[in-house]
Protein backbone atom coordinates (compact mmCIF):
# COMPACT_ATOMS: atom_id res chain seq x y z
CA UNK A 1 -19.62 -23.96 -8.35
CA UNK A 2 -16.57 -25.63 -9.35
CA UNK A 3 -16.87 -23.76 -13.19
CA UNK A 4 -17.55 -20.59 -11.45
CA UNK A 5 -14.12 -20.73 -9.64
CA UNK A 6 -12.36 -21.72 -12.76
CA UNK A 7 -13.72 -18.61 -14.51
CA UNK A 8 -13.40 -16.34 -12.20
CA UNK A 9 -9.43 -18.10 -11.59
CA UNK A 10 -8.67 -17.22 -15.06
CA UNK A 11 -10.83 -13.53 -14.94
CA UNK A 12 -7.77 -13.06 -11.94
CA UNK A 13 -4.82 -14.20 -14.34
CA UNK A 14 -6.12 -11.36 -16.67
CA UNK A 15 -6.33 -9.09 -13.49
CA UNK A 16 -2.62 -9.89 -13.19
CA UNK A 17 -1.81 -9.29 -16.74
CA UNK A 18 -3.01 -5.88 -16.77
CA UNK A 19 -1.39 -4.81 -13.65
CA UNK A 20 1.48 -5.71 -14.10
CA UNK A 21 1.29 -4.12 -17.21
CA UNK A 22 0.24 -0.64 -15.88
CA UNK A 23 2.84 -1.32 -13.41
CA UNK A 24 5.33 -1.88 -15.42
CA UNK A 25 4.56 0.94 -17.91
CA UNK A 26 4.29 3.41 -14.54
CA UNK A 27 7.87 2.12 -13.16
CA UNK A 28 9.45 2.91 -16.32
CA UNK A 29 7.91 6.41 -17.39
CA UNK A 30 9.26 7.95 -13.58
CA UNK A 31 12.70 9.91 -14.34
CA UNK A 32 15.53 8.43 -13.77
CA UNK A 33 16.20 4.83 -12.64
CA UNK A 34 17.90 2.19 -10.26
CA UNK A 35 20.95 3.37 -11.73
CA UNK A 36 20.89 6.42 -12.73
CA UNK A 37 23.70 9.01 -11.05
CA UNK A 38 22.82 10.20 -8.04
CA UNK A 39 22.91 13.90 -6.93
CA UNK A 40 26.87 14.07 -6.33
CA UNK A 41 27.93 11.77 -9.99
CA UNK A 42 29.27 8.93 -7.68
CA UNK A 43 28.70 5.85 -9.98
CA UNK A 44 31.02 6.18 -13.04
CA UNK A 45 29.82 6.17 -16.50
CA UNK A 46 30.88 2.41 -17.00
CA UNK A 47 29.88 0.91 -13.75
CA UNK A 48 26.18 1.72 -15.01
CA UNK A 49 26.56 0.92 -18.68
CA UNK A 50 27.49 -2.62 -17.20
CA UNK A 51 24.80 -2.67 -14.70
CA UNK A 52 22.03 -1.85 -17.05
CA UNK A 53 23.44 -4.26 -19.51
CA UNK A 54 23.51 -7.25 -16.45
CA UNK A 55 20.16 -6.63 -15.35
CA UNK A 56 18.35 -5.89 -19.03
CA UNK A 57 17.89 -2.22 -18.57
CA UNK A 58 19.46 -1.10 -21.88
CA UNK A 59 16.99 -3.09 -24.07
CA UNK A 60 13.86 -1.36 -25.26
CA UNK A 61 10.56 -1.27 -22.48
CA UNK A 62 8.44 -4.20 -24.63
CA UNK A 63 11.71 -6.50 -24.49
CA UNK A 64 12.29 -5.86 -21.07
CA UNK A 65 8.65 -7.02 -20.27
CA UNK A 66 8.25 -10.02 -22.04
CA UNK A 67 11.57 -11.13 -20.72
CA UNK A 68 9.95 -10.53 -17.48
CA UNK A 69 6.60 -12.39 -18.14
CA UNK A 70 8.45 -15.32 -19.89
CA UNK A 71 10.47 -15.94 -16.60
CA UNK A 72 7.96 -14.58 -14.10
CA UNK A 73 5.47 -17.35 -15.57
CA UNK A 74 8.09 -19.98 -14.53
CA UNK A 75 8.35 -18.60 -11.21
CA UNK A 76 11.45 -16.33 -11.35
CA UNK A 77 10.65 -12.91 -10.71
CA UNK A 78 14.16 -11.93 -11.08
CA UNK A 79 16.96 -10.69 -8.75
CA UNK A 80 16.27 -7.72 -6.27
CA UNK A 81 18.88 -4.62 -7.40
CA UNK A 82 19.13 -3.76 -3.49
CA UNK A 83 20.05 -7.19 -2.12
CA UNK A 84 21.67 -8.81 -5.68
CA UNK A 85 22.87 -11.78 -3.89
CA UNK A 86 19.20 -13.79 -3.14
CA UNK A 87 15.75 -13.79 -4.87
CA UNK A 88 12.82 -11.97 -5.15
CA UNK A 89 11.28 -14.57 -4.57
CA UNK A 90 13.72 -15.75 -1.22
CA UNK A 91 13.48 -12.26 0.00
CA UNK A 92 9.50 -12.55 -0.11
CA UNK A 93 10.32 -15.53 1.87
CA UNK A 94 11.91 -13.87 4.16
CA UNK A 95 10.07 -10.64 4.95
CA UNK A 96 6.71 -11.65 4.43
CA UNK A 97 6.57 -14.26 7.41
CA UNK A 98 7.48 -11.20 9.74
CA UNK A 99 4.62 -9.54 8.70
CA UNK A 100 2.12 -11.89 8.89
CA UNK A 101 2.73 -12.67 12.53
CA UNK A 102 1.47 -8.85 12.99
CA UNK A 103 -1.46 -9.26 10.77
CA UNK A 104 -2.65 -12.20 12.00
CA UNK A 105 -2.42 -10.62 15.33
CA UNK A 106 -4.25 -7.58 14.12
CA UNK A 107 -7.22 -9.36 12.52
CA UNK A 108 -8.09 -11.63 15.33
CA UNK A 109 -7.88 -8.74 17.99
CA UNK A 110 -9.75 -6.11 15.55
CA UNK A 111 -11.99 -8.17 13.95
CA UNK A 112 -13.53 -9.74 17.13
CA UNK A 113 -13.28 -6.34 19.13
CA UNK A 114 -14.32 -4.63 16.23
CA UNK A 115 -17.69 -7.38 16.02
CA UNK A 116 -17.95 -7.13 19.61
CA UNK A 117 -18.32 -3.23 20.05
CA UNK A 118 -20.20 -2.99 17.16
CA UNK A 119 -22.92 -5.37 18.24
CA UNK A 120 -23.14 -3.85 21.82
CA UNK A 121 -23.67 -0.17 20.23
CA UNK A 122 -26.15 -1.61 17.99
CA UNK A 123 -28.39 -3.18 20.86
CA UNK A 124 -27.73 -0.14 23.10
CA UNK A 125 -28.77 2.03 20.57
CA UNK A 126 -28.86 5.69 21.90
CA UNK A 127 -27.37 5.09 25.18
CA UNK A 128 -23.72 6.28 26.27
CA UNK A 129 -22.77 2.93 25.50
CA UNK A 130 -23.24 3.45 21.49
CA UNK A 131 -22.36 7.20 21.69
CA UNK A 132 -19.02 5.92 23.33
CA UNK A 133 -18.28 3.17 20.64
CA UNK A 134 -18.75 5.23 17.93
CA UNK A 135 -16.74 8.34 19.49
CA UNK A 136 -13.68 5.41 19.58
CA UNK A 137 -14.40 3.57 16.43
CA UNK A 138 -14.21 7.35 14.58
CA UNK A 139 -11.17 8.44 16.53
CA UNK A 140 -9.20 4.87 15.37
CA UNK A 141 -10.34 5.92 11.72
CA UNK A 142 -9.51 9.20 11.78
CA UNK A 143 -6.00 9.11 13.44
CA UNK A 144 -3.33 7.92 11.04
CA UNK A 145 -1.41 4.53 12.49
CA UNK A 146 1.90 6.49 12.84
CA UNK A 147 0.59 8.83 15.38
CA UNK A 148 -0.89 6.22 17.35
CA UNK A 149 2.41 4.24 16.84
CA UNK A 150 4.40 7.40 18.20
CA UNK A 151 1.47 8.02 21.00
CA UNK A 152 2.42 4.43 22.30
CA UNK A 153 6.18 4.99 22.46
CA UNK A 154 6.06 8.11 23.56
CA UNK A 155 4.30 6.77 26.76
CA UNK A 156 5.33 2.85 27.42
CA UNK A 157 8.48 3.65 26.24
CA UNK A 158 9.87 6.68 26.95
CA UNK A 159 7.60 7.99 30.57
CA UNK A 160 7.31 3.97 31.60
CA UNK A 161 9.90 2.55 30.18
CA UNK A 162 7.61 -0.64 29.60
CA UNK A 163 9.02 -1.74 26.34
CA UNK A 164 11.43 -1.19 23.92
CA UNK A 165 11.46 1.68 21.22
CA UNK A 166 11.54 -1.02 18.50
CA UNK A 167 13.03 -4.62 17.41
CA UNK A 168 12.02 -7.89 17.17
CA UNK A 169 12.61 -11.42 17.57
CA UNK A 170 11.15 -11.31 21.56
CA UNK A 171 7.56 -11.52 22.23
CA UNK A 172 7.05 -8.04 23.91
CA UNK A 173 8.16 -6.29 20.28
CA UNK A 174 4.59 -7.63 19.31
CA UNK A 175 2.33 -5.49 21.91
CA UNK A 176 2.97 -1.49 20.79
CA UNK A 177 2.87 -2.26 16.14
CA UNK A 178 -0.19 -4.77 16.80
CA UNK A 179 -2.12 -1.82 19.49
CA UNK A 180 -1.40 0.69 16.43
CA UNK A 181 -2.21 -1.08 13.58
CA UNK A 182 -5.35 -2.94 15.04
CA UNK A 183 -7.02 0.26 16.11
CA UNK A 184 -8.38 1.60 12.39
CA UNK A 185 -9.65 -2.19 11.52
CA UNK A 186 -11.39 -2.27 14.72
CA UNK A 187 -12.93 1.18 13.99
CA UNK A 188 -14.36 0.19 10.73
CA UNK A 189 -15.42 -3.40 11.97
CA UNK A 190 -17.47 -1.70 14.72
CA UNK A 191 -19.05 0.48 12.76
CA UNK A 192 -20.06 -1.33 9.80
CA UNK A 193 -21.11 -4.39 12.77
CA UNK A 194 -23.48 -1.78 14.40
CA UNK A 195 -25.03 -0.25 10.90
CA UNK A 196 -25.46 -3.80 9.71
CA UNK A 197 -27.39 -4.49 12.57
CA UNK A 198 -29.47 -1.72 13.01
CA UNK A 199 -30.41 -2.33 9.66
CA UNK A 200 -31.33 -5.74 9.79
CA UNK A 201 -33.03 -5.08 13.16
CA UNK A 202 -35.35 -2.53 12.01
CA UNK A 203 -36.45 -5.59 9.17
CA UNK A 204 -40.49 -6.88 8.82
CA UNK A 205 -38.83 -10.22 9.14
CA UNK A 206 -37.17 -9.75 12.73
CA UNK A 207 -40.55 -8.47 14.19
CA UNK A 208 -42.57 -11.26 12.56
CA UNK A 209 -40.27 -13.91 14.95
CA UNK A 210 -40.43 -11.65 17.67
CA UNK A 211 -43.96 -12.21 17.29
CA UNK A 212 -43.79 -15.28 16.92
CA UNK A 213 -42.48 -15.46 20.44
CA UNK A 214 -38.97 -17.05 19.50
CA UNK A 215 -36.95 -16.01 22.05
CA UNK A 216 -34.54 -12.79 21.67
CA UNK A 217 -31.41 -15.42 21.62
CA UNK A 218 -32.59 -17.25 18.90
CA UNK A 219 -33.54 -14.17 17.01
CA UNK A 220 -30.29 -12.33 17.38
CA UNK A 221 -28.21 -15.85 16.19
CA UNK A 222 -30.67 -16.96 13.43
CA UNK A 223 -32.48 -13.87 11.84
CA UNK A 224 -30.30 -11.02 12.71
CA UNK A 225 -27.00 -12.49 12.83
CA UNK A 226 -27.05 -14.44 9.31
CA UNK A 227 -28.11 -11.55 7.27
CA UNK A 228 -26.13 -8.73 9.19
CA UNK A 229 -22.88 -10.72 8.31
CA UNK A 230 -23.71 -10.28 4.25
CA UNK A 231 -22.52 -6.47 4.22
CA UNK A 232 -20.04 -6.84 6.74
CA UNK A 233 -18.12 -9.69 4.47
CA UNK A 234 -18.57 -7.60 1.27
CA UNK A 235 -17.06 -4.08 3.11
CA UNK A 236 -14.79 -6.09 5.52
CA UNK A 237 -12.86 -9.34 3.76
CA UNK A 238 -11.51 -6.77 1.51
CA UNK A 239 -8.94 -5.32 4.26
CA UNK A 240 -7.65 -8.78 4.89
CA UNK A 241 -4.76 -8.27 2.07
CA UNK A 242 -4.21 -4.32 3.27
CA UNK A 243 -3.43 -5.75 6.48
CA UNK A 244 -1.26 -9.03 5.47
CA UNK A 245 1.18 -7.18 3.42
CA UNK A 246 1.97 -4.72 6.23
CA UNK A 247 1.75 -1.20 6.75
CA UNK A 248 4.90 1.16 5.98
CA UNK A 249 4.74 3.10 8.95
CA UNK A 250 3.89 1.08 11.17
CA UNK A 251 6.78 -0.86 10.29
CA UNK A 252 9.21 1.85 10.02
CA UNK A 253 8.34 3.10 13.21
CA UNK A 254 9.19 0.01 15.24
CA UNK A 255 12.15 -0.98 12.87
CA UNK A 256 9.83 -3.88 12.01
CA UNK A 257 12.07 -5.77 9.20
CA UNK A 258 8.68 -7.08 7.07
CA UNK A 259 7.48 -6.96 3.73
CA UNK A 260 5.88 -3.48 3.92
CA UNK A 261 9.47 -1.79 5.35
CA UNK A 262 11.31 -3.35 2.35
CA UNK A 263 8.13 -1.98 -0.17
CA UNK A 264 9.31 1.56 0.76
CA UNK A 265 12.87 0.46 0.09
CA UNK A 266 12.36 -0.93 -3.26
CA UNK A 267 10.40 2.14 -4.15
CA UNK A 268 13.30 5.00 -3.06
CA UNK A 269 15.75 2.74 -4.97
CA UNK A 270 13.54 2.09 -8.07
CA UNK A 271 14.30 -1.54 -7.89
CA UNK A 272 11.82 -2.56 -10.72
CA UNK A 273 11.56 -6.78 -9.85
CA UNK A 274 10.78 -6.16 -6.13
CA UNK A 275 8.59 -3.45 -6.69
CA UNK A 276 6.46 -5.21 -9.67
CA UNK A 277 5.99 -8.85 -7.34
CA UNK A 278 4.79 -6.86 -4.32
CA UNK A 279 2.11 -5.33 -6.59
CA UNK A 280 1.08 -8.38 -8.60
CA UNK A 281 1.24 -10.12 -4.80
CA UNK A 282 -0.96 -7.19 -3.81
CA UNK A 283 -3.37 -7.76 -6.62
CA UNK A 284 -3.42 -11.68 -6.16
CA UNK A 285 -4.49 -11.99 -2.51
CA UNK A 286 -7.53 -9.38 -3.21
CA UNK A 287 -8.39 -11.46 -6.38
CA UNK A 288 -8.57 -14.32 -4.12
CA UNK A 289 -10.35 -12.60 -0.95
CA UNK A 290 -13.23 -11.21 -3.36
CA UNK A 291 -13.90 -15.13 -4.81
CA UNK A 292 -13.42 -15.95 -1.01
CA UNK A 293 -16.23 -13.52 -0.36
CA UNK A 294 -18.49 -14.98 -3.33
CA UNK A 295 -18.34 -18.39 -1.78
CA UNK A 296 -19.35 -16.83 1.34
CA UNK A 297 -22.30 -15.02 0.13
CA UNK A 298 -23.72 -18.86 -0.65
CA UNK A 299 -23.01 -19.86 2.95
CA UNK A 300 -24.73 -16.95 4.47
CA UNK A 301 -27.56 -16.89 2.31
CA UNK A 302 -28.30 -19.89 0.30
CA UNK A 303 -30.86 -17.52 -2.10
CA UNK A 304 -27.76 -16.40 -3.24
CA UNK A 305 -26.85 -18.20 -7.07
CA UNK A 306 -22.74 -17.93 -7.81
CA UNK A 307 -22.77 -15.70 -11.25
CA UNK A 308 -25.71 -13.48 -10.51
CA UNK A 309 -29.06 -13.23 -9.31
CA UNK A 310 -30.97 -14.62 -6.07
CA UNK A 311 -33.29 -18.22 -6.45
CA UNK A 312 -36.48 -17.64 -5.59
């Protein structure tokens, strides 16, 4: 196990390499730049000159990135051009935290919902009970976050006058962004919960132990339970990392200050170092969650060899 995490450790630092290659490569062929004049010629000639020269912008594109790799290697990912006076690193630091304590949030309530619903639809098969948790788990896919976001406000806080339009700091700003951005996850936990199922249900090994007499408890934890959980960590672990580095609009809407808000930012003002660690912090925590997920296939079905293949 242990030389299967190594290798797949350093298969993820080649990951890394080549995004942030193609990243940088993509940044750089766009029009324009993070200092380039604007529509109305504000920023003199000189002013830019200097700027492109302080920040490395005037060397050629292959200079510019191993400059980048030599210092990003050594932890410095460089110095954001829309808030000069702190890290990219510090302002990670700083943004990040605020958007975790909405993910976390939002994977504990749609995740166990999400399991929940699914596994009721799946037993009531057929019966208004499924038709109604599928009808809801499509209608939280199918309706982009913002709407839902602007659904909520429209009603606790403009006809109620519940809560606030937006903020945060108090523990009421958590209710309306966590409703909005748990309802898609908990769509596509429910229904991947009650295919699993249904699948695994329908198996010659469920009806031998129900033949067996075990009783439907022990069959539903043990047999069913066990091997439904295999596709449901393969389709499911994945949205872990969408979720923990925020959604834009969900953000924006609620004048959430996280990590997502400030990824628009750094995109509209082409601000290269913030731009290039979000991605490569993007591409790190799914590199992580998909050896995460390896690991559990072992757990959940010992048959299961790390590297390939199933023992017999």
């Amino acid at each position: 196990m242990a030389t299967y995490i190594v290798g797949r450790l350093f298969s993820l630092l080649f990951v890394l390499f080549a995004v942030s290659v193609i990243a940088f490569l993509l940044m750089h062929s766009v029009p324009g730049g993070p200092f380039a004049p604007d529509e109305k010629g504000r920023l003199p000639e000189a002013t830019r000159q200097a700027q492109l020269v302080k920040y490395g912008l005037d060397k050629p594109i292959y200079v510019q990135y191993v400059r980048y790799v030599s210092h990003a290697v050594r932890g410095d990912f460089g110095v954001p051009f829309q808030s000069p006076t702190e890290t990219v690193i510090g302002l990670i630091a700083r943004t990040w935290p605020v958007t975790i304590k909405i993910g976390v949030p939002t994977i504990i309530i749609s995740y166990t919902l999400g399991t929940l619903l699914g596994a009721i639809a799946a037993i009531r098969q057929n019966s208004w009970v499924d038709y109604l948790v599928s009808f809801a788990a499509t209608l939280g896919l199918v309706v982009p976050n913002f709407v839902i976001a602007l659904w909520l406000l429209l009603f606790f806080s403009v006809y109620l006058r519940w809560l606030e339009p937006g903020g945060w700091g108090e523990p009421q700003h958590y209710i309306m962004p966590v409703i909005a951005y748990s309802l898609a996850p908990m769509g596509l936990v429910a229904r991947y919960t009650r295919s699993s199922l249904l699948e695994v249900l329908r198996a010659d090994h469920v009806r031998t132990a129900r033949a067996k007499g075990l009783s439907e408890a022990r069959v539903m934890s043990w047999h069913v339970g066990r091997n439904a959980l295999i596709p449901f960590v393969t389709i499911l672990l994945p949205e872990i990392p969408n979720i923990l580095t925020g959604s834009i609009f969900i953000e924006a809407t609620f004048r959430i200050p996280g990590l997502g808000r400030f990824f628009v930012t750094s995109t509209q003002s082409r601000d290269y170092p913030m731009i290039l660690a979000l991605v490569l912090l993007i591409a790190a925590l799914w590199g992580v969650v998909y050896i995460l997920t390896d690991l559990l296939y072992t757990v959940l079905d010992p048959r299961i060899r790390l590297g390939g293949g199933v023992t017999r």
